[in-house]
C-alpha atoms as a PDB file:
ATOM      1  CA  UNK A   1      -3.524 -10.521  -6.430  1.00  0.00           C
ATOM      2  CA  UNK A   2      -2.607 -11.830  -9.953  1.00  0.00           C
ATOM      3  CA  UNK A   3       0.478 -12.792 -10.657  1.00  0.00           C
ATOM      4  CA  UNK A   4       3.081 -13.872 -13.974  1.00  0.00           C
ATOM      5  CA  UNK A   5       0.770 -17.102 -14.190  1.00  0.00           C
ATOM      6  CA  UNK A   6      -1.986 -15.138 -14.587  1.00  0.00           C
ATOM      7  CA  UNK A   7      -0.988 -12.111 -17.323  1.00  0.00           C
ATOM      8  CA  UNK A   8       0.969 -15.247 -19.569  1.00  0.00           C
ATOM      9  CA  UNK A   9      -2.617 -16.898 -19.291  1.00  0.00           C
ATOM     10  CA  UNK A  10      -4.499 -13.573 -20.268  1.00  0.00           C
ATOM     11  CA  UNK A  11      -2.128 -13.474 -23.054  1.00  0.00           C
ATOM     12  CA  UNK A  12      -2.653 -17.075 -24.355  1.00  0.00           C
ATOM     13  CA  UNK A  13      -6.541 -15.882 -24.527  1.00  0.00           C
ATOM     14  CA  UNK A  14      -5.427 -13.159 -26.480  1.00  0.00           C
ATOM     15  CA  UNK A  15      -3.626 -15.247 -28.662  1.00  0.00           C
ATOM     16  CA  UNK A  16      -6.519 -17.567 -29.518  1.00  0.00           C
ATOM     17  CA  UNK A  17      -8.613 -14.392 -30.416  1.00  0.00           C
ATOM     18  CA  UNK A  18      -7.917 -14.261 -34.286  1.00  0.00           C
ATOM     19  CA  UNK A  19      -9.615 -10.187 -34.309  1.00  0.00           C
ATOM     20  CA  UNK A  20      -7.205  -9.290 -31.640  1.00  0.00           C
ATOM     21  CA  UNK A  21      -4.457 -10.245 -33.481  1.00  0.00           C
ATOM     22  CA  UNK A  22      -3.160  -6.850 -35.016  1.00  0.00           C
ATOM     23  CA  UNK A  23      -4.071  -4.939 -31.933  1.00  0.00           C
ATOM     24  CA  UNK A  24      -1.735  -6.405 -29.436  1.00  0.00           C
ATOM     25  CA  UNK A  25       1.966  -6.601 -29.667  1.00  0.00           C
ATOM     26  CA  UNK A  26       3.851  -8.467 -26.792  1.00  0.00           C
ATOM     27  CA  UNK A  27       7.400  -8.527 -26.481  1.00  0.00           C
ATOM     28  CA  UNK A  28       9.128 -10.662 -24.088  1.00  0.00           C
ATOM     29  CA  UNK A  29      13.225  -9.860 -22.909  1.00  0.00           C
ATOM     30  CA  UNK A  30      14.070 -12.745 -21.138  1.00  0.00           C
ATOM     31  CA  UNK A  31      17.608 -11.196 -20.345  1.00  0.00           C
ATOM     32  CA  UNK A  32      16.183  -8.639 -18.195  1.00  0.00           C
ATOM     33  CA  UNK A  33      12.845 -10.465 -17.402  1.00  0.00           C
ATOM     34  CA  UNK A  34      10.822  -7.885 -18.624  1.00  0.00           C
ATOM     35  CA  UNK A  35       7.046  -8.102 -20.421  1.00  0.00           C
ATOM     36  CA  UNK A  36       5.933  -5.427 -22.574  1.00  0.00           C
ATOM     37  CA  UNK A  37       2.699  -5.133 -24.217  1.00  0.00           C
ATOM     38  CA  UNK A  38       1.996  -2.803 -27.301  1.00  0.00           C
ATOM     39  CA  UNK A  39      -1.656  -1.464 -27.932  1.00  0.00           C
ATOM     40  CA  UNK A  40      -3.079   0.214 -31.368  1.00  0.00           C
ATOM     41  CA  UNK A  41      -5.968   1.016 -30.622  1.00  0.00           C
ATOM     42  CA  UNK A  42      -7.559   0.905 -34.258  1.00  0.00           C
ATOM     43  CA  UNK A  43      -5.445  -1.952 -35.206  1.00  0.00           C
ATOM     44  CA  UNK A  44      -1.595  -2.020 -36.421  1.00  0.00           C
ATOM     45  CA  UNK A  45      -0.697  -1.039 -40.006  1.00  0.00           C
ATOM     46  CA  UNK A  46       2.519  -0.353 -41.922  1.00  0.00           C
ATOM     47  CA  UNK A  47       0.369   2.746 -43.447  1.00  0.00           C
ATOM     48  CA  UNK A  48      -0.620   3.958 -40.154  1.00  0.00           C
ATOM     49  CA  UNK A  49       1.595   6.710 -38.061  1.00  0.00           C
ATOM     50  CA  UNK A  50      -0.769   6.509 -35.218  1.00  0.00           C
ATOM     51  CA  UNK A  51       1.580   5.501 -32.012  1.00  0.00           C
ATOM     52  CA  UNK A  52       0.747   2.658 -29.471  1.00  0.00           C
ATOM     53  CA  UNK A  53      -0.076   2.704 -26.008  1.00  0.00           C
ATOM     54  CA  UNK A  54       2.264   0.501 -24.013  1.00  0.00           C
ATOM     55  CA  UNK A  55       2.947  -0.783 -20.501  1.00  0.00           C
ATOM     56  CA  UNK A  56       5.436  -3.021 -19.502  1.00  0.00           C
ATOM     57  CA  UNK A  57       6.388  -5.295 -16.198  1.00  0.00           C
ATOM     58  CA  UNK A  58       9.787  -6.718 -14.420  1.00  0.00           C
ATOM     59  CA  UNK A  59       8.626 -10.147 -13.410  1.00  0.00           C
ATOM     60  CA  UNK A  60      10.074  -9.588  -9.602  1.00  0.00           C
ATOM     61  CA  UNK A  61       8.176  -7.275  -9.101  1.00  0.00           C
ATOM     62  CA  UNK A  62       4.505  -8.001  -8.353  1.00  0.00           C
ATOM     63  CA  UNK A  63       2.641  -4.407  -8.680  1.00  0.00           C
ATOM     64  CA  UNK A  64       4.177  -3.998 -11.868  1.00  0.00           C
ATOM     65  CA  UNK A  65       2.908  -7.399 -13.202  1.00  0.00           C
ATOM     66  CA  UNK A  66      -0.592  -6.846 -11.565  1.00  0.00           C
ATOM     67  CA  UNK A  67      -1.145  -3.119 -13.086  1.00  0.00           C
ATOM     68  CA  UNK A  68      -0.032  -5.087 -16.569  1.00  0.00           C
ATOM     69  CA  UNK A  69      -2.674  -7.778 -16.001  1.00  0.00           C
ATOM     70  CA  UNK A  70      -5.781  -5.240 -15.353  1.00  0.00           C
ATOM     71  CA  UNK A  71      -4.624  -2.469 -17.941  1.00  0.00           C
ATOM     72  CA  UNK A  72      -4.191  -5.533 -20.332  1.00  0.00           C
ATOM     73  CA  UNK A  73      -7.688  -7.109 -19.126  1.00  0.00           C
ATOM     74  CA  UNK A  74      -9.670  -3.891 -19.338  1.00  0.00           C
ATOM     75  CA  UNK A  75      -8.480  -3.190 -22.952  1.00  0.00           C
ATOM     76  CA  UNK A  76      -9.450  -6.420 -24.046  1.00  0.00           C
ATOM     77  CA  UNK A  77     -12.895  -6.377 -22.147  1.00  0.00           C
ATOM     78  CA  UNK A  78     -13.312  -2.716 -23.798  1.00  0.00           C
ATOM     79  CA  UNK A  79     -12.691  -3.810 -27.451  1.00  0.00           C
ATOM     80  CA  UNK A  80     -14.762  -7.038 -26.634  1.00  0.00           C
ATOM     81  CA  UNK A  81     -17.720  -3.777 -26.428  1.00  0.00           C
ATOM     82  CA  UNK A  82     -16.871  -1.809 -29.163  1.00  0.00           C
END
């Protein structure tokens, strides 16, 4: 089962990835311990009125941080492709 470790680890990767860099948006609420991650799919621009996918996770609770980590995961495996 992955776990907080593992999606802040996925998202240091991400990080380090200079192409992915206007794809993702994370967001972090530390008040309500509470991930979100923003996905444009062609890449974010103020010109642009396409709308993100997102999904966000509660850190207590564990399904909701592993569905993040694979939906996260499988979008950057699938842009790795395209």
């Amino acid at each position: 089962m992955k776990n907080l470790k593992d999606l802040m680890q996925l998202t240091a990767e991400m990080i380090e990835t200079k192409n992915k860099s206007h794809e993702f948006f994370i967001d972090f609420y530390g008040h309500v311990q509470k991930i979100e991650i923003r996905y444009y799919k062609n890449g974010w621009s103020a010109d642009s009125d396409i709308k993100p996918i997102g999904k966000s996770a509660y850190f207590d609770d564990s399904e909701q941080v592993e569905e993040l980590y694979w939906w996260f995961k499988f979008l950057l495996k699938s842009n790795d492709n395209e």
